[in-house]
C-alpha atoms as a PDB file:
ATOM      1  CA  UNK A   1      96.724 135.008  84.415  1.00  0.00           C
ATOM      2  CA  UNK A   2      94.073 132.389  83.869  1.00  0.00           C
ATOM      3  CA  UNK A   3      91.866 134.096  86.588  1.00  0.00           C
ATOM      4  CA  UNK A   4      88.519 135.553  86.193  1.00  0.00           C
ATOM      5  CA  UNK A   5      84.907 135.452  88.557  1.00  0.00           C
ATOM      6  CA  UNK A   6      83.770 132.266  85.780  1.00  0.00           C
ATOM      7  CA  UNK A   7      86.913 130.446  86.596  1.00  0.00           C
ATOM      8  CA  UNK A   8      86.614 127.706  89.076  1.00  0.00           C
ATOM      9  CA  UNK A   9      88.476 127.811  91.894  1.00  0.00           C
ATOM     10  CA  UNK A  10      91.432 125.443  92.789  1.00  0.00           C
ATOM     11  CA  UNK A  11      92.681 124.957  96.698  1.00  0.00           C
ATOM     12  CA  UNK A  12      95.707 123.372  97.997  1.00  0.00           C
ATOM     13  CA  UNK A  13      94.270 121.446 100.844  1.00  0.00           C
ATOM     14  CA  UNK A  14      97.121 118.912 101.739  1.00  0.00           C
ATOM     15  CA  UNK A  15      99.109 119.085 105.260  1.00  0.00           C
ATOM     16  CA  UNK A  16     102.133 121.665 105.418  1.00  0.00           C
ATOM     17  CA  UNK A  17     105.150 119.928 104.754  1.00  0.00           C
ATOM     18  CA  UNK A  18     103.379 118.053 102.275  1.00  0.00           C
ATOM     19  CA  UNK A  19     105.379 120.441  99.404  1.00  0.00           C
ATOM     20  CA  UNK A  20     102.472 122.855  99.512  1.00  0.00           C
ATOM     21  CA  UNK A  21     105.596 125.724  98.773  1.00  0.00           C
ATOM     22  CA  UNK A  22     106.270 123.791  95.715  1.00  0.00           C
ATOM     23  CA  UNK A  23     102.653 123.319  94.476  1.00  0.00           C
ATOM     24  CA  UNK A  24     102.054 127.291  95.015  1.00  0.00           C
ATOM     25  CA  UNK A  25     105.302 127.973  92.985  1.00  0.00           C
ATOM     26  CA  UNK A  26     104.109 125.453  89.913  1.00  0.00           C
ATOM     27  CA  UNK A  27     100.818 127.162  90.311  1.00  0.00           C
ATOM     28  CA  UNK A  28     102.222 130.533  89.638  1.00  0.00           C
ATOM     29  CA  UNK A  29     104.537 129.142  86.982  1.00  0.00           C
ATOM     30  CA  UNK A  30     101.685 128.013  85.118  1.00  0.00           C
ATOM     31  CA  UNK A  31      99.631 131.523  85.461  1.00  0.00           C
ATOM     32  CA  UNK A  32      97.214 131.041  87.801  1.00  0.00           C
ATOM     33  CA  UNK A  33      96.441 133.817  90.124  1.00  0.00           C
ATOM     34  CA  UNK A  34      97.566 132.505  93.887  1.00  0.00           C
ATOM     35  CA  UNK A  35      95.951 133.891  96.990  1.00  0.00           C
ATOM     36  CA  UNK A  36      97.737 135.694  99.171  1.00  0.00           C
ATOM     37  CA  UNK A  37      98.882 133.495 101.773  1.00  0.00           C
ATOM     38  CA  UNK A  38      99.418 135.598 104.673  1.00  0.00           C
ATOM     39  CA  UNK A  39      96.219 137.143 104.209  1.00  0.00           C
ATOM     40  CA  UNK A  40      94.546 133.751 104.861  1.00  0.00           C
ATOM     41  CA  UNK A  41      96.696 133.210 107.409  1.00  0.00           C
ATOM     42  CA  UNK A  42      95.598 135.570 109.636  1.00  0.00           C
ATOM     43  CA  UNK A  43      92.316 134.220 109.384  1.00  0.00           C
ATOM     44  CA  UNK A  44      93.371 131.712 111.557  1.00  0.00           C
ATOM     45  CA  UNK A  45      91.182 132.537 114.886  1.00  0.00           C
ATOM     46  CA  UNK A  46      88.076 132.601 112.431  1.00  0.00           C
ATOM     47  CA  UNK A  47      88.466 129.356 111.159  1.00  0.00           C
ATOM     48  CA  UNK A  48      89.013 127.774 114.562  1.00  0.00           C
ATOM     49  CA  UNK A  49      85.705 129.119 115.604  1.00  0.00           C
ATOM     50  CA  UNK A  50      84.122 127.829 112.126  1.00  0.00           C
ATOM     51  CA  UNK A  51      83.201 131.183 110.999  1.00  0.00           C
ATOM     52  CA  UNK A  52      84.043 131.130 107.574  1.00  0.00           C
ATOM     53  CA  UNK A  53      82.794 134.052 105.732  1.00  0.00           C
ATOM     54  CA  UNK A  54      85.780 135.856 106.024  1.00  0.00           C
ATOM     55  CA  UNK A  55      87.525 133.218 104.309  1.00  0.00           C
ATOM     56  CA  UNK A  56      84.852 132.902 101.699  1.00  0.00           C
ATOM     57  CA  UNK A  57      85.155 136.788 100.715  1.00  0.00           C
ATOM     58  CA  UNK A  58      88.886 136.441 100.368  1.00  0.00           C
ATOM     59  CA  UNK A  59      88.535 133.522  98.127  1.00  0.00           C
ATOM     60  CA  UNK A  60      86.932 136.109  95.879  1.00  0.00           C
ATOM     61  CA  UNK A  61      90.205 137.484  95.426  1.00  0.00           C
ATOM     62  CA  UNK A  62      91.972 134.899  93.170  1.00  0.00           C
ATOM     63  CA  UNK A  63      92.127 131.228  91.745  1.00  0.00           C
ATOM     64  CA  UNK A  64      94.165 129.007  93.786  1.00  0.00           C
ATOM     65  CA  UNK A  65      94.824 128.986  97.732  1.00  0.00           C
ATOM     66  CA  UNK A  66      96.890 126.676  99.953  1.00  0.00           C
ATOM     67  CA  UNK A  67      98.248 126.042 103.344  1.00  0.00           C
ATOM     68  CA  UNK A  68      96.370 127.097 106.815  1.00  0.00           C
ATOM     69  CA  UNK A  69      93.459 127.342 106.784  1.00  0.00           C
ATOM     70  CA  UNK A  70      92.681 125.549 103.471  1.00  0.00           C
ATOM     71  CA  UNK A  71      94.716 122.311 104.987  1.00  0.00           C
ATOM     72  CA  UNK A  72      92.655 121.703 107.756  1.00  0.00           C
ATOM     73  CA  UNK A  73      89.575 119.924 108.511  1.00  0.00           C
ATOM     74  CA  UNK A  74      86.516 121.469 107.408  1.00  0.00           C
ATOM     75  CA  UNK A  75      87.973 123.875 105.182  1.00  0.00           C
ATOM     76  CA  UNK A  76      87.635 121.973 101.676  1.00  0.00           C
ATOM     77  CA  UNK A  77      83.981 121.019 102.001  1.00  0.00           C
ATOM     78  CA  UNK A  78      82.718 124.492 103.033  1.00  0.00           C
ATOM     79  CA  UNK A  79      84.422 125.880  99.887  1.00  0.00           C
ATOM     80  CA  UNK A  80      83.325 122.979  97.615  1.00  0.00           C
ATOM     81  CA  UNK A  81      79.631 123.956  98.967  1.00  0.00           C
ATOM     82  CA  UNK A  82      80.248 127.875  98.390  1.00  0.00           C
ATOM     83  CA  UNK A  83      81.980 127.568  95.265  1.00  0.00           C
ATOM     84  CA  UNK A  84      80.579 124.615  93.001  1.00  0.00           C
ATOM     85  CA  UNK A  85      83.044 123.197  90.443  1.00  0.00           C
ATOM     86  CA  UNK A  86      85.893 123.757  92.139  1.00  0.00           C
ATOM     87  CA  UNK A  87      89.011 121.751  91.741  1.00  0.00           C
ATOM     88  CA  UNK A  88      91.171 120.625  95.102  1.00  0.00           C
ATOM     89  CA  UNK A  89      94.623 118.893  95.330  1.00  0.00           C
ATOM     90  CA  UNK A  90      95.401 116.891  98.316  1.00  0.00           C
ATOM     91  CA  UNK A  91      98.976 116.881  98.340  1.00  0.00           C
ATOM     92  CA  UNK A  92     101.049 114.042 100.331  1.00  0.00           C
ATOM     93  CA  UNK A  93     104.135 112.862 101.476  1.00  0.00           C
ATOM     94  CA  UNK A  94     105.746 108.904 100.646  1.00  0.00           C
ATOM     95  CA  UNK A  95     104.542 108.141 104.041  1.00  0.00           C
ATOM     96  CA  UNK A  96     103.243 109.846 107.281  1.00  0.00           C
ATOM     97  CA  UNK A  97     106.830 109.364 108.944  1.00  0.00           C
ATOM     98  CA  UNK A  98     107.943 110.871 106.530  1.00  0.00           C
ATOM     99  CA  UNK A  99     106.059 114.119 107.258  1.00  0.00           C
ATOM    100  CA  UNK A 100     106.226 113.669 110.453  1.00  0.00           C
ATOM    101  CA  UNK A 101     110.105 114.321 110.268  1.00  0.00           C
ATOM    102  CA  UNK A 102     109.836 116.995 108.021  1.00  0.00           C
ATOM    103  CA  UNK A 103     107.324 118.491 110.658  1.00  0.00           C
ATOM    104  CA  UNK A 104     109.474 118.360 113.268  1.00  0.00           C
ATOM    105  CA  UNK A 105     112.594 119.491 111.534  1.00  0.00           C
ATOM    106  CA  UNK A 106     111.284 122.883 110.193  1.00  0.00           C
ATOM    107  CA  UNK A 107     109.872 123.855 113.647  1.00  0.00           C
ATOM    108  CA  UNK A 108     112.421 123.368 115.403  1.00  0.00           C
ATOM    109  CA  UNK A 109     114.627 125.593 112.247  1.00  0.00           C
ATOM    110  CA  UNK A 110     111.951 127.872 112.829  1.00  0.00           C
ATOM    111  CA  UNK A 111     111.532 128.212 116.806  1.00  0.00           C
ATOM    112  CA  UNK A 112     113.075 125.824 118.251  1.00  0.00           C
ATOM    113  CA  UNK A 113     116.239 127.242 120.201  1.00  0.00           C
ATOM    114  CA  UNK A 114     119.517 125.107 118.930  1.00  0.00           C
ATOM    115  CA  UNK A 115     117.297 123.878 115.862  1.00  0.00           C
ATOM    116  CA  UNK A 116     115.467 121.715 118.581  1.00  0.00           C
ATOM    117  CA  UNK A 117     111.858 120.962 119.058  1.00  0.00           C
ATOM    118  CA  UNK A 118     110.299 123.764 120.053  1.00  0.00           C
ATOM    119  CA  UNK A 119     108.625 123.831 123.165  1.00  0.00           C
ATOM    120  CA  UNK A 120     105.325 125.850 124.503  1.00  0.00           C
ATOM    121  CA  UNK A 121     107.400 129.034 125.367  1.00  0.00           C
ATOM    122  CA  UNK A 122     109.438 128.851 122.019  1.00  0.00           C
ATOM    123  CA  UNK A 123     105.781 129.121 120.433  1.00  0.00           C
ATOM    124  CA  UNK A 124     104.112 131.712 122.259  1.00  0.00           C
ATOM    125  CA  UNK A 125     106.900 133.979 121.689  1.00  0.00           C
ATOM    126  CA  UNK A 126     107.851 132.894 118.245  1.00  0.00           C
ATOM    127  CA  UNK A 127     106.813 136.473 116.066  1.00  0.00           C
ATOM    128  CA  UNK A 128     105.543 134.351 112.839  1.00  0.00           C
ATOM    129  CA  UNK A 129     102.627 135.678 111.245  1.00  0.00           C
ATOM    130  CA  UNK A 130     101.798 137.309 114.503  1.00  0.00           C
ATOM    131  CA  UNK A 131     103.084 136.722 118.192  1.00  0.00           C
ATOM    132  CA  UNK A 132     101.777 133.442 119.315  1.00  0.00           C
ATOM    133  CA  UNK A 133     100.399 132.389 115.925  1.00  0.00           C
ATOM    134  CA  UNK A 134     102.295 129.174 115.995  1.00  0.00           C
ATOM    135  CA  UNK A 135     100.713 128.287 119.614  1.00  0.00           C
ATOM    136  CA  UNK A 136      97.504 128.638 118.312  1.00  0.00           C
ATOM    137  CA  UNK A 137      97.672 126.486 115.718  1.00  0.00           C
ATOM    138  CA  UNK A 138      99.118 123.165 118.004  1.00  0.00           C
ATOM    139  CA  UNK A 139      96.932 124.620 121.344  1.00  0.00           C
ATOM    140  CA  UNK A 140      93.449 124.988 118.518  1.00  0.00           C
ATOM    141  CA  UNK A 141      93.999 123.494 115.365  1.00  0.00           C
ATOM    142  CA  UNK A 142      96.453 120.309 115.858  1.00  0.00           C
ATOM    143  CA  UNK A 143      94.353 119.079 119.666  1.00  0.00           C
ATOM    144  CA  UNK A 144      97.577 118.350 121.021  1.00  0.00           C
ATOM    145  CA  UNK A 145      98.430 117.944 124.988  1.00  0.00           C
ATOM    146  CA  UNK A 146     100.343 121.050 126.201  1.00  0.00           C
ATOM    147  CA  UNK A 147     102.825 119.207 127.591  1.00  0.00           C
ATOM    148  CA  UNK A 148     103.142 117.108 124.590  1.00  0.00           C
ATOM    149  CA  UNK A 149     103.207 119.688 121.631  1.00  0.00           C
ATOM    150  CA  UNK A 150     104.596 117.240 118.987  1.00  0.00           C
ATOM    151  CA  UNK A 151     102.861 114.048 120.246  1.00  0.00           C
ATOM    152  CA  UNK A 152     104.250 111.634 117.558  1.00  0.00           C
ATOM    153  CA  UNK A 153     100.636 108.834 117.759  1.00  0.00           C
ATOM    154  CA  UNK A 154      98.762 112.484 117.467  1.00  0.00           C
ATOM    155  CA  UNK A 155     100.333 114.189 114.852  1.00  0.00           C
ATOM    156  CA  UNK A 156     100.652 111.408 112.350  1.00  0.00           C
ATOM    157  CA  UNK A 157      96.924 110.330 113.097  1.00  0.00           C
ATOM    158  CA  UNK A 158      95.841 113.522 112.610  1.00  0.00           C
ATOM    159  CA  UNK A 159      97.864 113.800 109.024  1.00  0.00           C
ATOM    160  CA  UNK A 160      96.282 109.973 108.128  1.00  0.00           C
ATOM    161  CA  UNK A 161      92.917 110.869 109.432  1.00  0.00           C
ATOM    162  CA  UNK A 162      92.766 114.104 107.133  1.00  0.00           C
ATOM    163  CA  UNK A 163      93.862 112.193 104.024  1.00  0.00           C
ATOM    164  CA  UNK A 164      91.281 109.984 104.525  1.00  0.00           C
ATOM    165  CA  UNK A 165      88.426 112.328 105.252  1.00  0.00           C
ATOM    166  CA  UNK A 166      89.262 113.818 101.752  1.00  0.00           C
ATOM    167  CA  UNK A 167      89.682 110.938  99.931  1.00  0.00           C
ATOM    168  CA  UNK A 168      86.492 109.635 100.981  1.00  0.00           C
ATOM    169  CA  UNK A 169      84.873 112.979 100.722  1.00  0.00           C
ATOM    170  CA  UNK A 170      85.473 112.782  96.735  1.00  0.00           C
ATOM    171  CA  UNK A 171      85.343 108.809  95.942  1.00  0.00           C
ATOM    172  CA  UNK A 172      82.702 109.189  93.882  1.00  0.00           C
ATOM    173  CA  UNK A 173      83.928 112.574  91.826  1.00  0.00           C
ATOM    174  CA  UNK A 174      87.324 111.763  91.101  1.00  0.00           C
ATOM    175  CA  UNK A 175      87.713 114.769  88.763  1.00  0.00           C
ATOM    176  CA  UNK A 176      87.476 117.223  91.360  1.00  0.00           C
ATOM    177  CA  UNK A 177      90.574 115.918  93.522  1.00  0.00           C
ATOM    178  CA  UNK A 178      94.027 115.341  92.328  1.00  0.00           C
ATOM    179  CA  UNK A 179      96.069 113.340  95.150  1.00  0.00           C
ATOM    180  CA  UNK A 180      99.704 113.882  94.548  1.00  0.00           C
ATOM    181  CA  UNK A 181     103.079 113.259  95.494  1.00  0.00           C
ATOM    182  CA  UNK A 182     105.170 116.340  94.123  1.00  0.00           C
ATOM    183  CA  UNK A 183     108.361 114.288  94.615  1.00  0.00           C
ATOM    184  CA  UNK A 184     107.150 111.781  92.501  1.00  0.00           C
ATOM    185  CA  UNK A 185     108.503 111.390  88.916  1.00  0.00           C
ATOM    186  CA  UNK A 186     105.794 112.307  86.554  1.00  0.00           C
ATOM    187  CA  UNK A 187     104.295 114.616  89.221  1.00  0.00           C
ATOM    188  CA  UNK A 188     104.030 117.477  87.212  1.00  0.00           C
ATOM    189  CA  UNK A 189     102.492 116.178  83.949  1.00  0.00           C
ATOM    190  CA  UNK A 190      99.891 114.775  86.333  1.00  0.00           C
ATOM    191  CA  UNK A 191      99.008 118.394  87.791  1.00  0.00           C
ATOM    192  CA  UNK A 192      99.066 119.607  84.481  1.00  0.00           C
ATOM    193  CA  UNK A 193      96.256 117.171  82.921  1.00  0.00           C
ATOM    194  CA  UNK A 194      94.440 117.789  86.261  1.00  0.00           C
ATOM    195  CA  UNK A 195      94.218 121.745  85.604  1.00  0.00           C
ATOM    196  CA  UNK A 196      94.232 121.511  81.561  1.00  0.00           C
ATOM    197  CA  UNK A 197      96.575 123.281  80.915  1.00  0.00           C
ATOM    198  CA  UNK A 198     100.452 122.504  78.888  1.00  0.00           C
ATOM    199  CA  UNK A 199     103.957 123.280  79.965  1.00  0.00           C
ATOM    200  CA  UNK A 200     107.643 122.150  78.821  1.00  0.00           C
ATOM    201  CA  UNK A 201     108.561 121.602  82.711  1.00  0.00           C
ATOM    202  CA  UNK A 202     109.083 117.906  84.144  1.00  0.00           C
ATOM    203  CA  UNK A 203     109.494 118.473  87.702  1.00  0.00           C
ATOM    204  CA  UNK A 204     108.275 120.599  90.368  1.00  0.00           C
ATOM    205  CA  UNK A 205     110.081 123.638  91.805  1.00  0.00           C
ATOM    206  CA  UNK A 206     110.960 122.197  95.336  1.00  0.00           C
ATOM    207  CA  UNK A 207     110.890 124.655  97.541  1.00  0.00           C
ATOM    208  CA  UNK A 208     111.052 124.763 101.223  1.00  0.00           C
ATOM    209  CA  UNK A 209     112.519 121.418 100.960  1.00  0.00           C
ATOM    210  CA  UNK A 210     113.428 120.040 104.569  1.00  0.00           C
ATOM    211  CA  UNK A 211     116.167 117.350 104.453  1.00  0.00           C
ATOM    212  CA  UNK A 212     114.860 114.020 106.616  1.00  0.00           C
END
């Protein structure tokens, strides 16, 4: 494991459905000591009050992190303040319909009933992570109209806005943020020189891939 307190940290901070699954499986691959995901996941009522020293103890635990709450808003430049010479990796898809598609598509697999989307009911009584989890995260984390849960003009403005907020957050430190498509030929080598590190692999593992 390449993990020790003098190693800088590294965090996953693209959308979900971005191949987040993917970069945590290359990251392991590679030896890198990966955060327990549920673990930060149940920090989720924390982060959408800001309080974040939870999340900065448990960050103490290991090298790399990803998905909620490390790909929201917020998240990245509290850590990069906290932990100084960190390295982040905003992960994306070919374009914003693209995620969008792949959002929809493994909700509704998840909780929707019939595969379809799922609606305020399927959510609150959907047992992932913990009963209501997934309504938290549209009602708190995603701002989007009850009666509107996967508000298309929301959504993909919120997934655009995000990129953009971290791109321009690093502009003028471009060694500290690696912005990558994993389905992209060439993908891996790219992560690779990123971290410093070698490996014989040429793609990514794709995992949780959702078909659009």
């Amino acid at each position: 494991m390449f993990f020790s307190k003098n190693k800088p940290k590294i965090f996953g901070i693209g959308n979900n459905k971005t191949g987040t699954t993917s970069l945590k499986k290359a990251m392991e691959e590679l030896g890198f000591k990966v955060g327990d995901q549920r673990a930060a996941e149940l920090m989720l009522q924390q982060y959408t009050s800001r309080n974040f020293k939870p999340l900065i103890k448990y960050c103490k635990t290991a090298q790399f992190f990803q998905d909620i709450p490390f790909s929201k808003p917020y998240t990245y430049i509290v850590l990069d303040h906290e932990f100084p010479g960190s390295k982040f990796i905003l992960t994306i898809r070919d374009s914003p319909e693209q995620w969008y598609n792949s959002l929809i598509k493994f909700h509704g697999k998840l909780w929707g009933k019939k595969g379809g989307t799922p609606t305020k009911e399927d959510l609150m009584e959907a047992n992932y992570i913990y009963k209501g989890w997934a309504w938290e995260v549209m009602k708190n984390v995603e701002g989007v109209p009850e009666d509107d849960l996967y508000n298309k003009e929301i959504l993909i403005k919120s997934y655009i806005d995000h990129n953009n907020q971290v791109v321009d957050y690093f502009k003028h430190r471009p060694k500290d943020l690696l912005v990558l498509n994993v389905a992209k030929s060439g993908a891996y080598s790219k992560l690779c020189e990123f971290l410093g590190v070698q490996s014989n692999a040429i793609d990514f593992p794709w995992e949780n891939k959702t078909d659009v």
